[in-house]
Protein backbone atom coordinates (compact mmCIF):
# COMPACT_ATOMS: atom_id res chain seq x y z
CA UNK A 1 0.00 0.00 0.00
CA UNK A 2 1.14 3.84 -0.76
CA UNK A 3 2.61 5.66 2.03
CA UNK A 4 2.40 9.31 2.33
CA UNK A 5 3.61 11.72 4.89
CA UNK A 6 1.41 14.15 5.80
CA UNK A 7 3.30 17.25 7.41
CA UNK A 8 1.25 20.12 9.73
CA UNK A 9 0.57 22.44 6.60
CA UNK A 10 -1.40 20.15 5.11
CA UNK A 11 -3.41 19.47 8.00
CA UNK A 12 -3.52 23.19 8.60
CA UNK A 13 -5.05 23.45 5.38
CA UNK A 14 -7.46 20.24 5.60
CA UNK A 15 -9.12 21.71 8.48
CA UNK A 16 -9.45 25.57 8.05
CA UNK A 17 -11.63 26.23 4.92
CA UNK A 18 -9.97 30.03 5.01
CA UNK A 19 -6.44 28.74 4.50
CA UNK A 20 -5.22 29.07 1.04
CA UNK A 21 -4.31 25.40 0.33
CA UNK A 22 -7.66 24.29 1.51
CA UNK A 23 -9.35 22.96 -1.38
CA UNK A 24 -6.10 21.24 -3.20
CA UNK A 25 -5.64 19.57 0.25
CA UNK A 26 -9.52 18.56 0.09
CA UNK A 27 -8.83 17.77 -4.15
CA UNK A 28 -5.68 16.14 -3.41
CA UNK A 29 -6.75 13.84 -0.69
CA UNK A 30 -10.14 12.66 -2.57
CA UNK A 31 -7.48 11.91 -5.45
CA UNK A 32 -5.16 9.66 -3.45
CA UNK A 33 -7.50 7.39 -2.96
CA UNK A 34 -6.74 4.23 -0.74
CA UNK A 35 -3.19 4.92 1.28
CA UNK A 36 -1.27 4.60 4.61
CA UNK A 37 -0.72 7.60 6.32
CA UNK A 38 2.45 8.53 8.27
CA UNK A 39 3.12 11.55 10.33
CA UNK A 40 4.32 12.39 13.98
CA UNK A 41 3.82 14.06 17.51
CA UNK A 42 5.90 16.86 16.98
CA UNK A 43 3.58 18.02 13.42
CA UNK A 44 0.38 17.36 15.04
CA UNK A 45 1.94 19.64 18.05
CA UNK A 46 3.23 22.20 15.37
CA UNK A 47 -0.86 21.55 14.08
CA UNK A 48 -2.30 21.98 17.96
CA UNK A 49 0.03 25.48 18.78
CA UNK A 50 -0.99 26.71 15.59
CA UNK A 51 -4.50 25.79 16.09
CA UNK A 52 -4.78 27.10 20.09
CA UNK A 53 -4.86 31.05 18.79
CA UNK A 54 -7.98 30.26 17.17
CA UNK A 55 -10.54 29.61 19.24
CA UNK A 56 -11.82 26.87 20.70
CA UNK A 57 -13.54 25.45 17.48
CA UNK A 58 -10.49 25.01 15.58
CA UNK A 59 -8.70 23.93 19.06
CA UNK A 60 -11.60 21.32 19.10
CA UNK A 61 -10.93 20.21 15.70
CA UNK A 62 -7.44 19.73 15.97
CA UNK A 63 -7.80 17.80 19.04
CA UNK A 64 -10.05 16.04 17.72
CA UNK A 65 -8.55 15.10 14.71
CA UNK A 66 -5.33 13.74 16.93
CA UNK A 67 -7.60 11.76 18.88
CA UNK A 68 -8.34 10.12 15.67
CA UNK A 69 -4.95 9.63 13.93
CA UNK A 70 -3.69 7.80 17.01
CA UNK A 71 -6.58 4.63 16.46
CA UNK A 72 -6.96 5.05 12.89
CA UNK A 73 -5.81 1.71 11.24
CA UNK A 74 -4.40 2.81 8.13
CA UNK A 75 -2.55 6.04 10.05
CA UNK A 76 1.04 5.64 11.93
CA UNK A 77 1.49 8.22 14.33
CA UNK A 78 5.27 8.04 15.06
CA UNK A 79 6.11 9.27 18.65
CA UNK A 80 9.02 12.00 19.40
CA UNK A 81 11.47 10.14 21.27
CA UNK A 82 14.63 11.23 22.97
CA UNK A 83 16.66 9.20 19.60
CA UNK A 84 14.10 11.07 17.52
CA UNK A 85 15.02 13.89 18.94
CA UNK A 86 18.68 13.83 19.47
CA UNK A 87 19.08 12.25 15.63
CA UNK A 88 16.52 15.28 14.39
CA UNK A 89 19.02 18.13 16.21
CA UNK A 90 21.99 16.08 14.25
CA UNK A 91 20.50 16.71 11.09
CA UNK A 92 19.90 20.57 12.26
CA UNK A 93 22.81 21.21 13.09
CA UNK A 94 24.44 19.93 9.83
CA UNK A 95 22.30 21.33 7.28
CA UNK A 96 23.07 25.27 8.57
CA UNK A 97 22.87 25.61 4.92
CA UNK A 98 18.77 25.30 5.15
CA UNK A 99 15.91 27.07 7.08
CA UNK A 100 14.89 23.35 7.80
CA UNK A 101 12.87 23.11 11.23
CA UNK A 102 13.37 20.89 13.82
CA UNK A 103 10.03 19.37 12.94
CA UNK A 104 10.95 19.23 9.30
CA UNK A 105 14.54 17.31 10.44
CA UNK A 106 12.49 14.14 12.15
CA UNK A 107 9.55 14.64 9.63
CA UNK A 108 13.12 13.51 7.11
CA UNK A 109 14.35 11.08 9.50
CA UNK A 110 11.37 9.46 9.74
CA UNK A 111 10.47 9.26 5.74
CA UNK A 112 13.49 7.70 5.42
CA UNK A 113 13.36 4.98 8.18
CA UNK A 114 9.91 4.25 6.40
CA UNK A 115 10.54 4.61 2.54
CA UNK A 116 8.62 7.17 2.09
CA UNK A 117 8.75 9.72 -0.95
CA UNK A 118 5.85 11.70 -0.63
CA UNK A 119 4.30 13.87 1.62
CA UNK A 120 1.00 15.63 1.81
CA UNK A 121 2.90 19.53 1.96
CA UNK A 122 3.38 22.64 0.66
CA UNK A 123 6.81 23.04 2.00
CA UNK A 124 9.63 23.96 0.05
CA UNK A 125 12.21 22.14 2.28
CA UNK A 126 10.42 18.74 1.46
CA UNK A 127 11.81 19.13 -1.85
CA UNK A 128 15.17 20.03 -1.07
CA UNK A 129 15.58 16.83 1.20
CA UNK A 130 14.50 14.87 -2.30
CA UNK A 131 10.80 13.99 -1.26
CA UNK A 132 8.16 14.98 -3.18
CA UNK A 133 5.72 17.53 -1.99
CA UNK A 134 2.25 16.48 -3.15
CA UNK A 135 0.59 20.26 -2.37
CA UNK A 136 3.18 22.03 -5.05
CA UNK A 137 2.46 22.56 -8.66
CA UNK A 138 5.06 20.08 -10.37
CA UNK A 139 8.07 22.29 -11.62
């Protein structure tokens, strides 16, 4: 079966009609059709900061949706772990040649461990570490 990444923008965008991605996150996901689902703690706590300025309907939706991701069966939620974490800084603190996040180093990491190629983004930097970004026009 497929496996996709899917990084905070894109949930960003799934779950706030006003974002600008919204409906090529909504196309895009219809189109993918059946697939395994990979992402991690530290996006979906980049998604529940980003959501807790909001209100507390978008603060319910993003809880909710984590509540979700964690039992769905075709969804791996991969947990931040101290080697996670240590291995993510490591990749930091080599590339000082990038604007790559911490969350973007393990969301790397963690594609790679997996064999995954594609992720359900927007971002730029997903590209640069040689994964496809599924939310960008194709250049």
């Amino acid at each position: 079966m497929r496996k996709i990444f899917a990084d905070t923008n894109y949930w960003i965008a799934l779950l706030n009609p006003k974002d600008e991605l919204h409906h090529k996150a909504k196309y895009i996901s219809a189109e993918l059709g059946s697939h395994f689902t990979v992402t991690s703690e530290m996006v979906l706590t980049e998604l529940l900061n980003d959501f807790a300025k909001r209100g507390e309907y978008f603060r319910n939706i993003a809880a909710s949706l984590t509540h979700q991701l964690q039992s769905a069966p075709n969804c791996e939620v991969v947990p931040q772990t101290s080697i996670l974490f240590r291995d993510a800084v490591g990749l930091y603190a080599n590339r000082i040649d990038k604007t790559w996040s911490l969350t973007d180093c393990a969301s790397f990491i963690i594609m790679k461990e997996r064999q995954v190629t594609e992720a359900l983004t927007h971002d730029v930097h997903f590209v640069q570490a040689s994964f496809r970004a599924l939310l960008r026009n194709e250049d």
